[in-house]
N, C-alpha and C. Protein backbone atom coordinates (compact mmCIF):
# COMPACT_ATOMS: atom_id res chain seq x y z
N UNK A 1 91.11 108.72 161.68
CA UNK A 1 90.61 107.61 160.90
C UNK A 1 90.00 108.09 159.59
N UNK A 2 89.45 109.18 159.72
CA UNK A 2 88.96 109.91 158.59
C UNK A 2 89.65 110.05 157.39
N UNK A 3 90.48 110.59 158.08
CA UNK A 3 92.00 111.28 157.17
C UNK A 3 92.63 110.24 156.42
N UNK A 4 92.47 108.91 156.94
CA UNK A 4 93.50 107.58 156.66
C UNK A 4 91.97 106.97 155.37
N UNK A 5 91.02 106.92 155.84
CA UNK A 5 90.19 106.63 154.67
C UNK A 5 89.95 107.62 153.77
N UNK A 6 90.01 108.57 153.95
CA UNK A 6 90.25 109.86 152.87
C UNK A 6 91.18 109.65 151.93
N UNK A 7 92.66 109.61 152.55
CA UNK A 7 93.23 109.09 151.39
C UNK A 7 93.88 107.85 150.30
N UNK A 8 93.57 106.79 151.62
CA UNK A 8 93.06 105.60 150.33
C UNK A 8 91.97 105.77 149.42
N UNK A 9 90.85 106.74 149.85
CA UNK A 9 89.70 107.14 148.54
C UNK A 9 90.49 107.33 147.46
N UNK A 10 91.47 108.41 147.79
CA UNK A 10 92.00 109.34 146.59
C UNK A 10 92.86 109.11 145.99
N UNK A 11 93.87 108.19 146.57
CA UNK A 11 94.80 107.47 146.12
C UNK A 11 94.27 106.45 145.10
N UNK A 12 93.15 105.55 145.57
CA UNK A 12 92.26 104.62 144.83
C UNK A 12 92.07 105.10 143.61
N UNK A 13 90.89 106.48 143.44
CA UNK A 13 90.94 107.09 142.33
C UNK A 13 92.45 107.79 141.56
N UNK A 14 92.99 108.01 142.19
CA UNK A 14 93.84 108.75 141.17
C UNK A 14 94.75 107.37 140.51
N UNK A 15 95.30 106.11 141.20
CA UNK A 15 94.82 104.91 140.27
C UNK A 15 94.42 104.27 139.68
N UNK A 16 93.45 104.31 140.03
CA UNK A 16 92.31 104.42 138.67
C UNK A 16 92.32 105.14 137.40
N UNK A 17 91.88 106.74 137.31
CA UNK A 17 91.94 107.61 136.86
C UNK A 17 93.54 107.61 136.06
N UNK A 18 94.79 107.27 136.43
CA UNK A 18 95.70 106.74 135.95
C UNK A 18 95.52 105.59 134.58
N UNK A 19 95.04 104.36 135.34
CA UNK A 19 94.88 103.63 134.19
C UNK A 19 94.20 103.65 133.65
N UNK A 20 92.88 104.43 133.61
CA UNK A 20 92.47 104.97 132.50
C UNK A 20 92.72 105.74 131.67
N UNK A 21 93.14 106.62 131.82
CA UNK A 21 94.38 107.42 130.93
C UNK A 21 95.52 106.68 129.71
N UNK A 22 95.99 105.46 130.57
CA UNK A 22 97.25 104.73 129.74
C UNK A 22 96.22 104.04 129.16
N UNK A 23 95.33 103.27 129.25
CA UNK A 23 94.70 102.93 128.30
C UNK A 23 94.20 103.14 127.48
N UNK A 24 93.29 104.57 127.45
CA UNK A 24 93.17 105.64 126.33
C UNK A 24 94.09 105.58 125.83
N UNK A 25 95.04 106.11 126.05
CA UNK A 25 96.74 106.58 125.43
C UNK A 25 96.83 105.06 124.56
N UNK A 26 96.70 104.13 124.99
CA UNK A 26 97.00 102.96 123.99
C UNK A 26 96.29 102.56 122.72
N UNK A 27 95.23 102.92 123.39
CA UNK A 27 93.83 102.96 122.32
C UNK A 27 94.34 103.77 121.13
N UNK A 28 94.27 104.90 121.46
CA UNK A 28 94.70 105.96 120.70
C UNK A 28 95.71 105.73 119.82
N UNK A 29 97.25 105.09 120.58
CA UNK A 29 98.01 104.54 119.66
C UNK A 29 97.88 103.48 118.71
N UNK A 30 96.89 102.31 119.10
CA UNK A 30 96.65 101.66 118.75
C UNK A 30 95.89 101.60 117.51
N UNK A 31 95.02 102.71 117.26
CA UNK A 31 93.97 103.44 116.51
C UNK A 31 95.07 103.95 115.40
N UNK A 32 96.02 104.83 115.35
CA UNK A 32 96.76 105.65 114.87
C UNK A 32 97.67 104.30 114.08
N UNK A 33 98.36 103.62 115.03
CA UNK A 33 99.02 102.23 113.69
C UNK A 33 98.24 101.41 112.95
N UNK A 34 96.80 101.39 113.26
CA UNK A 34 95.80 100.81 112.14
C UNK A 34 95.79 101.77 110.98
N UNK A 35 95.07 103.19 111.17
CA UNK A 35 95.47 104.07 110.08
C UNK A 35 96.25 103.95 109.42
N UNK A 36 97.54 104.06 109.99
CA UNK A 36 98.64 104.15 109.33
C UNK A 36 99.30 103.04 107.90
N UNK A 37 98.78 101.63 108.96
CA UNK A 37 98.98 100.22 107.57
C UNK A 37 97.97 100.63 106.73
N UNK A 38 96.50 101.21 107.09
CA UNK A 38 95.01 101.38 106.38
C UNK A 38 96.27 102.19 104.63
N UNK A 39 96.78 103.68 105.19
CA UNK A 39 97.08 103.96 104.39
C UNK A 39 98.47 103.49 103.29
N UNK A 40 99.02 103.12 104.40
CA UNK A 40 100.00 102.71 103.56
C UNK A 40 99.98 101.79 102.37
N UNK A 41 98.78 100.38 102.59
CA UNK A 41 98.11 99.52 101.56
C UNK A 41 97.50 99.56 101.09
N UNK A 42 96.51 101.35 100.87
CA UNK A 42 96.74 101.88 99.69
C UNK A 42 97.07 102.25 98.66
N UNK A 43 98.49 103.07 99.48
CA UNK A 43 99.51 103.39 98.23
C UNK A 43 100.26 102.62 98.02
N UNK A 44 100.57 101.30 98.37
CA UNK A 44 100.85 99.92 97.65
C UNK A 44 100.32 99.43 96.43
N UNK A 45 98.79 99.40 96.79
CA UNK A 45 97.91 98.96 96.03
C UNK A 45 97.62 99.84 94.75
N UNK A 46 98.04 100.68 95.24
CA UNK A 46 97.68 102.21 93.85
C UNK A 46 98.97 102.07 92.88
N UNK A 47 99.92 101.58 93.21
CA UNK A 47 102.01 101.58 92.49
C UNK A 47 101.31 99.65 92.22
N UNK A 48 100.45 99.17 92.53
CA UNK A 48 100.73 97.68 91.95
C UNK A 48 99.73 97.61 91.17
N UNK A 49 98.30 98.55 90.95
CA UNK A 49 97.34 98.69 89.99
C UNK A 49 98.80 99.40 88.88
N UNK A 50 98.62 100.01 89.46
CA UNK A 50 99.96 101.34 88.02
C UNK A 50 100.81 99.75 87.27
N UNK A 51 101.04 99.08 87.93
CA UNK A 51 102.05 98.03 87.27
C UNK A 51 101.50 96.68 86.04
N UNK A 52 100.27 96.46 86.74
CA UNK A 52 99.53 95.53 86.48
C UNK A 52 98.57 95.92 85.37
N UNK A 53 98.76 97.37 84.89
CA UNK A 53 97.28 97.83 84.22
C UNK A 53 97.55 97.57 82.68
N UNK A 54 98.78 97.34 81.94
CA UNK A 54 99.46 96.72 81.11
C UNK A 54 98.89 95.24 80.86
N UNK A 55 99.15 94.14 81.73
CA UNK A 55 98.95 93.41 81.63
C UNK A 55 98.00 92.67 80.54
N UNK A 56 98.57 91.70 79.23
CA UNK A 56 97.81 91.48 78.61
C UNK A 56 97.75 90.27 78.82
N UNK A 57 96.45 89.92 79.64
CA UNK A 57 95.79 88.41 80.01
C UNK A 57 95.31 87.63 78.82
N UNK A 58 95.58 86.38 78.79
CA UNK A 58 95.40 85.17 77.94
C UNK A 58 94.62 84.19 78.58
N UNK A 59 92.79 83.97 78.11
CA UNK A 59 92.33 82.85 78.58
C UNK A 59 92.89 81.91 77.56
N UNK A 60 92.96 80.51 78.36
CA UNK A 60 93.80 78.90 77.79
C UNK A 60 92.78 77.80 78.12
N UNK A 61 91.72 77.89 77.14
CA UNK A 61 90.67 76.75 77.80
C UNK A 61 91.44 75.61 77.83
N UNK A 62 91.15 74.32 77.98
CA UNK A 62 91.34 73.44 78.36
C UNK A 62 90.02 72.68 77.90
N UNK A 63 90.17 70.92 78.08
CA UNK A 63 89.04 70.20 78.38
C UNK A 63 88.49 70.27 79.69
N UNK A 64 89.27 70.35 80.47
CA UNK A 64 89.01 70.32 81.90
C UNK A 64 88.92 71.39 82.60
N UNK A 65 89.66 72.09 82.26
CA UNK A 65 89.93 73.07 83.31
C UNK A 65 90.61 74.32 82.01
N UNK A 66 90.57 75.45 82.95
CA UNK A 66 91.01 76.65 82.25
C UNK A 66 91.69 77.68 82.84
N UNK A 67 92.61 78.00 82.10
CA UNK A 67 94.03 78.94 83.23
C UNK A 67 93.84 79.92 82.10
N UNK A 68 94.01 81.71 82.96
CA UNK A 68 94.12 82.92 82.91
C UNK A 68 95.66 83.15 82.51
N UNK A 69 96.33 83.78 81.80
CA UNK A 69 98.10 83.92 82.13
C UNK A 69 98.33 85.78 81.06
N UNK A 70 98.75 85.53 82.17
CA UNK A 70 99.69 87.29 81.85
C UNK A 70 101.12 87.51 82.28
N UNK A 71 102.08 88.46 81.97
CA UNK A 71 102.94 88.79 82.15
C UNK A 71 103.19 89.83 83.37
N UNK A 72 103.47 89.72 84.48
CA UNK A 72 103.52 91.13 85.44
C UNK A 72 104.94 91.31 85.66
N UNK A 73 105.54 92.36 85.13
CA UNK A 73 106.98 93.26 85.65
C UNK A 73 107.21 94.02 86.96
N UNK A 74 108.05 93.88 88.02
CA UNK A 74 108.27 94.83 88.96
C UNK A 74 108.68 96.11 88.36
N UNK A 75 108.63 97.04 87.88
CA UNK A 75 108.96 98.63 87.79
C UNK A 75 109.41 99.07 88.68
N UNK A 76 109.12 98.30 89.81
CA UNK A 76 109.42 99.79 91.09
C UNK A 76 110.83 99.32 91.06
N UNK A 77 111.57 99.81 92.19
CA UNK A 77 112.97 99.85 92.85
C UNK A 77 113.10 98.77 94.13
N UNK A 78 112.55 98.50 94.42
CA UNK A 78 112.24 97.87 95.98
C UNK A 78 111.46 95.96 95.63
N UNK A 79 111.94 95.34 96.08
CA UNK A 79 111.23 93.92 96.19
C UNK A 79 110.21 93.72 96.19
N UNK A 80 109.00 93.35 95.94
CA UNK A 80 107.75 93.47 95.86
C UNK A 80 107.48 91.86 96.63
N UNK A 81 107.24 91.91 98.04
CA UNK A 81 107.36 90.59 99.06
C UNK A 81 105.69 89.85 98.91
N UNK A 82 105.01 90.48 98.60
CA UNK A 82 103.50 89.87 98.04
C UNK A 82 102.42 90.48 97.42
N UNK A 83 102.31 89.69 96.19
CA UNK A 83 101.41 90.44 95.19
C UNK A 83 100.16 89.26 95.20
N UNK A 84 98.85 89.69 94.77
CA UNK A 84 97.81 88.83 94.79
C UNK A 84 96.78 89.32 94.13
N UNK A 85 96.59 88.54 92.61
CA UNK A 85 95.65 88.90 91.99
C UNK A 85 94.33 88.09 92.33
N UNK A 86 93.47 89.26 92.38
CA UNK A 86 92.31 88.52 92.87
C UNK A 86 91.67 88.13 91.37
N UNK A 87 90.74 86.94 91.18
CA UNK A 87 90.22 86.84 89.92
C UNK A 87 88.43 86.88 90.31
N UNK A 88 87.63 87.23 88.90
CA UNK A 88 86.09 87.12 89.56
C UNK A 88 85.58 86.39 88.04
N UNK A 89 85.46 84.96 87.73
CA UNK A 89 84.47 85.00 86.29
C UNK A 89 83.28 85.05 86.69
N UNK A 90 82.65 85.23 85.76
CA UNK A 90 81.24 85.86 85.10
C UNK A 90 80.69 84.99 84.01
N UNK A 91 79.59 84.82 83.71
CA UNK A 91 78.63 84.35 82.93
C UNK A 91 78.34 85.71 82.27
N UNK A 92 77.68 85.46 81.11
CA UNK A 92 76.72 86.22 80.21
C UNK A 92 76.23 87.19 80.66
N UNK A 93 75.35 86.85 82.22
CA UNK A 93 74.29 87.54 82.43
C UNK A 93 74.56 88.14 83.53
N UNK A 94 76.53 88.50 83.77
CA UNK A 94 77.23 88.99 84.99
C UNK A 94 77.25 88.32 86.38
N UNK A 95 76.50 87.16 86.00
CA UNK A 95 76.72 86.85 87.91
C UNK A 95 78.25 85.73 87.61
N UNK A 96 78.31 86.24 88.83
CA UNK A 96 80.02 85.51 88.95
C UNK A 96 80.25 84.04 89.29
N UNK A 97 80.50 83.36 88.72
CA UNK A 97 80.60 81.89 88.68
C UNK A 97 81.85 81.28 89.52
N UNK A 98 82.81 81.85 89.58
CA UNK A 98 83.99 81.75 90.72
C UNK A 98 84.88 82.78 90.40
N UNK A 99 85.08 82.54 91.99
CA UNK A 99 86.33 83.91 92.44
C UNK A 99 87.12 83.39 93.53
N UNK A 100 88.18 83.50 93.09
CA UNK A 100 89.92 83.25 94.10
C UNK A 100 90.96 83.86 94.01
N UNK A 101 91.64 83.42 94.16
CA UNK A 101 93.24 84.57 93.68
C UNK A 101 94.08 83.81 94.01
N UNK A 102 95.71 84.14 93.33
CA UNK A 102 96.54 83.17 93.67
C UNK A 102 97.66 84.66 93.60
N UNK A 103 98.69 84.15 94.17
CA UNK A 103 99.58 85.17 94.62
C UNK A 103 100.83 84.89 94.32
N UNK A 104 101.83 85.62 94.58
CA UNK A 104 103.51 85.77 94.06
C UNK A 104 104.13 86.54 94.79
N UNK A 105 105.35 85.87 95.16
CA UNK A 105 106.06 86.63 96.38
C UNK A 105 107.52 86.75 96.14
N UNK A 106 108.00 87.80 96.41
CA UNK A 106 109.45 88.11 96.57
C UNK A 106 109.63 88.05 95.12
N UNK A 107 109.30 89.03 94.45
CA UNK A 107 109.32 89.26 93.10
C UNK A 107 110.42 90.82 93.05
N UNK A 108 111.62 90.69 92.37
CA UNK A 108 112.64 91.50 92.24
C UNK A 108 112.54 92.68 91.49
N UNK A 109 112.99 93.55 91.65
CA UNK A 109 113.23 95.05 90.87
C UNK A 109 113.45 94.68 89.03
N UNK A 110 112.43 95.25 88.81
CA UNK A 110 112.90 94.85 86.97
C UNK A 110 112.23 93.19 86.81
N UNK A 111 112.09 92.17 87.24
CA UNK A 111 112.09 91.18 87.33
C UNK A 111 110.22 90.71 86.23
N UNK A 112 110.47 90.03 85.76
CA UNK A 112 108.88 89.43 84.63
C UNK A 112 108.56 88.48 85.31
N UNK A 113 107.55 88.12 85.85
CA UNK A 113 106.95 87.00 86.36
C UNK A 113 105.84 86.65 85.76
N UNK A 114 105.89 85.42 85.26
CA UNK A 114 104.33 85.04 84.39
C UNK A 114 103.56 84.44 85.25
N UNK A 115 101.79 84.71 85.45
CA UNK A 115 101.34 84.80 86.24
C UNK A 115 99.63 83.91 85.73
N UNK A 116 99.89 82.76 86.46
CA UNK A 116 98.88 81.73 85.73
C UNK A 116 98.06 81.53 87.34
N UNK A 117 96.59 81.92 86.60
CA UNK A 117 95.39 82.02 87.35
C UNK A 117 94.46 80.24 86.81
N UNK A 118 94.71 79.53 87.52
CA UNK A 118 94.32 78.13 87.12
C UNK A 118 92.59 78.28 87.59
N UNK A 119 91.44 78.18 86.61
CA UNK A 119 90.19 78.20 86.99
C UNK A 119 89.75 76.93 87.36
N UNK A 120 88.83 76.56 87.98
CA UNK A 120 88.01 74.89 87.98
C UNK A 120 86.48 75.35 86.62
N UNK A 121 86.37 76.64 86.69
CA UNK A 121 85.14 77.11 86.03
C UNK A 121 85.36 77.00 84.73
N UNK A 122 84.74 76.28 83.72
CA UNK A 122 85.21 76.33 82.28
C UNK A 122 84.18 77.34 80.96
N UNK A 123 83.13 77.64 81.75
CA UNK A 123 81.86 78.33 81.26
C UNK A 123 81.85 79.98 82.00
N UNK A 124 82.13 80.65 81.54
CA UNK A 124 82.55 81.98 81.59
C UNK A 124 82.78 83.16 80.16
N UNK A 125 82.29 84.11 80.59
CA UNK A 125 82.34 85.13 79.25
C UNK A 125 83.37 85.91 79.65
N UNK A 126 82.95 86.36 80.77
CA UNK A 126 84.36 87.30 81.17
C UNK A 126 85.12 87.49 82.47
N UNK A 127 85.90 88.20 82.97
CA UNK A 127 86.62 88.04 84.14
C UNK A 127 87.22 89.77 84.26
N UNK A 128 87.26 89.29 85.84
CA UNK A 128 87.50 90.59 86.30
C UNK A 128 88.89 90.40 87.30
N UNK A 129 90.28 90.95 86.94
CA UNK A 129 91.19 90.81 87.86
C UNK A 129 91.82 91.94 88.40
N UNK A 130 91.47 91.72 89.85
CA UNK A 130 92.75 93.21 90.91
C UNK A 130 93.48 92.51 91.01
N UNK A 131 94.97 93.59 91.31
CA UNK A 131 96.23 93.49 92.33
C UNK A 131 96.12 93.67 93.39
N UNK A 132 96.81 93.25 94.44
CA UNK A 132 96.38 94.06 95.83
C UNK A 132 97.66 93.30 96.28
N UNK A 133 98.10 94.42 97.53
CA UNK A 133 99.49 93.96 98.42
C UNK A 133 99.53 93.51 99.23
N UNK A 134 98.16 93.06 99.47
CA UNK A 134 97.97 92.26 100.87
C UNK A 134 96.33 91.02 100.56
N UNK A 135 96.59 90.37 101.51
CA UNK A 135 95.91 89.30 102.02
C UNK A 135 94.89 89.48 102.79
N UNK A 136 94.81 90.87 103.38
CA UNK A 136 93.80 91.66 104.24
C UNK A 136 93.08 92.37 103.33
């Protein structure tokens, strides 16, 4: 009887001890494909600053309202499936009065896309705009 509860003990643990293991192991993988997008939308983001740093932005007041507009070119070789400039205005005295971003997708190799940032804010000195390849 000993012997028979002995090794359901061990059997128990080494089931155990099993799925703990594959779950580490998943973790681990799991850990390793976060890195991996971490870096990759980096060097997205680093080839869509390089693209965007040209860009000569045009504020267009309005009575009402006021739109940002620039010209952005794909350079690269490859489709560019989502681009998103973030915008930040500013007052005088630097605090930021609104910030949003509006985005552009499936933009082609070589391809000009004009790129209109529509504000609600009409009182602003200056503005601050990133690229970025993601939504995250």
């Amino acid at each position: 009887m000993k012997k028979v509860l002995l090794g359901i003990i061990i059997g128990f643990v080494v089931i155990v001890g099993g799925c703990v293991a594959l779950v580490g192991a998943g973790m681990s993988g799991v850990d390793n494909a976060v890195k991996e997008v971490e870096k990759e939308t980096v060097k997205n983001d680093n080839k869509l600053q390089e693209m965007a740093k040209d860009i000569e932005w045009k504020v267009k007041r309005g009575d009402y309202s006021t739109e940002i507009v620039g010209i952005f070119e794909n350079t690269s070789e490859e489709v560019l499936d989502y681009v998103e400039f973030e915008y930040k205005l500013m007052n005088s005295g630097g605090t930021v009065v609104e910030k949003s971003f509006t985005n552009e997708t499936e933009i082609e190799p070589g391809e000009k896309r004009k790129i209109e940032i529509f504000c609600s804010e009409n009182d602003f000195d200056k503005y601050d705009i990133k690229v970025k390849s993601s939504a995250f």
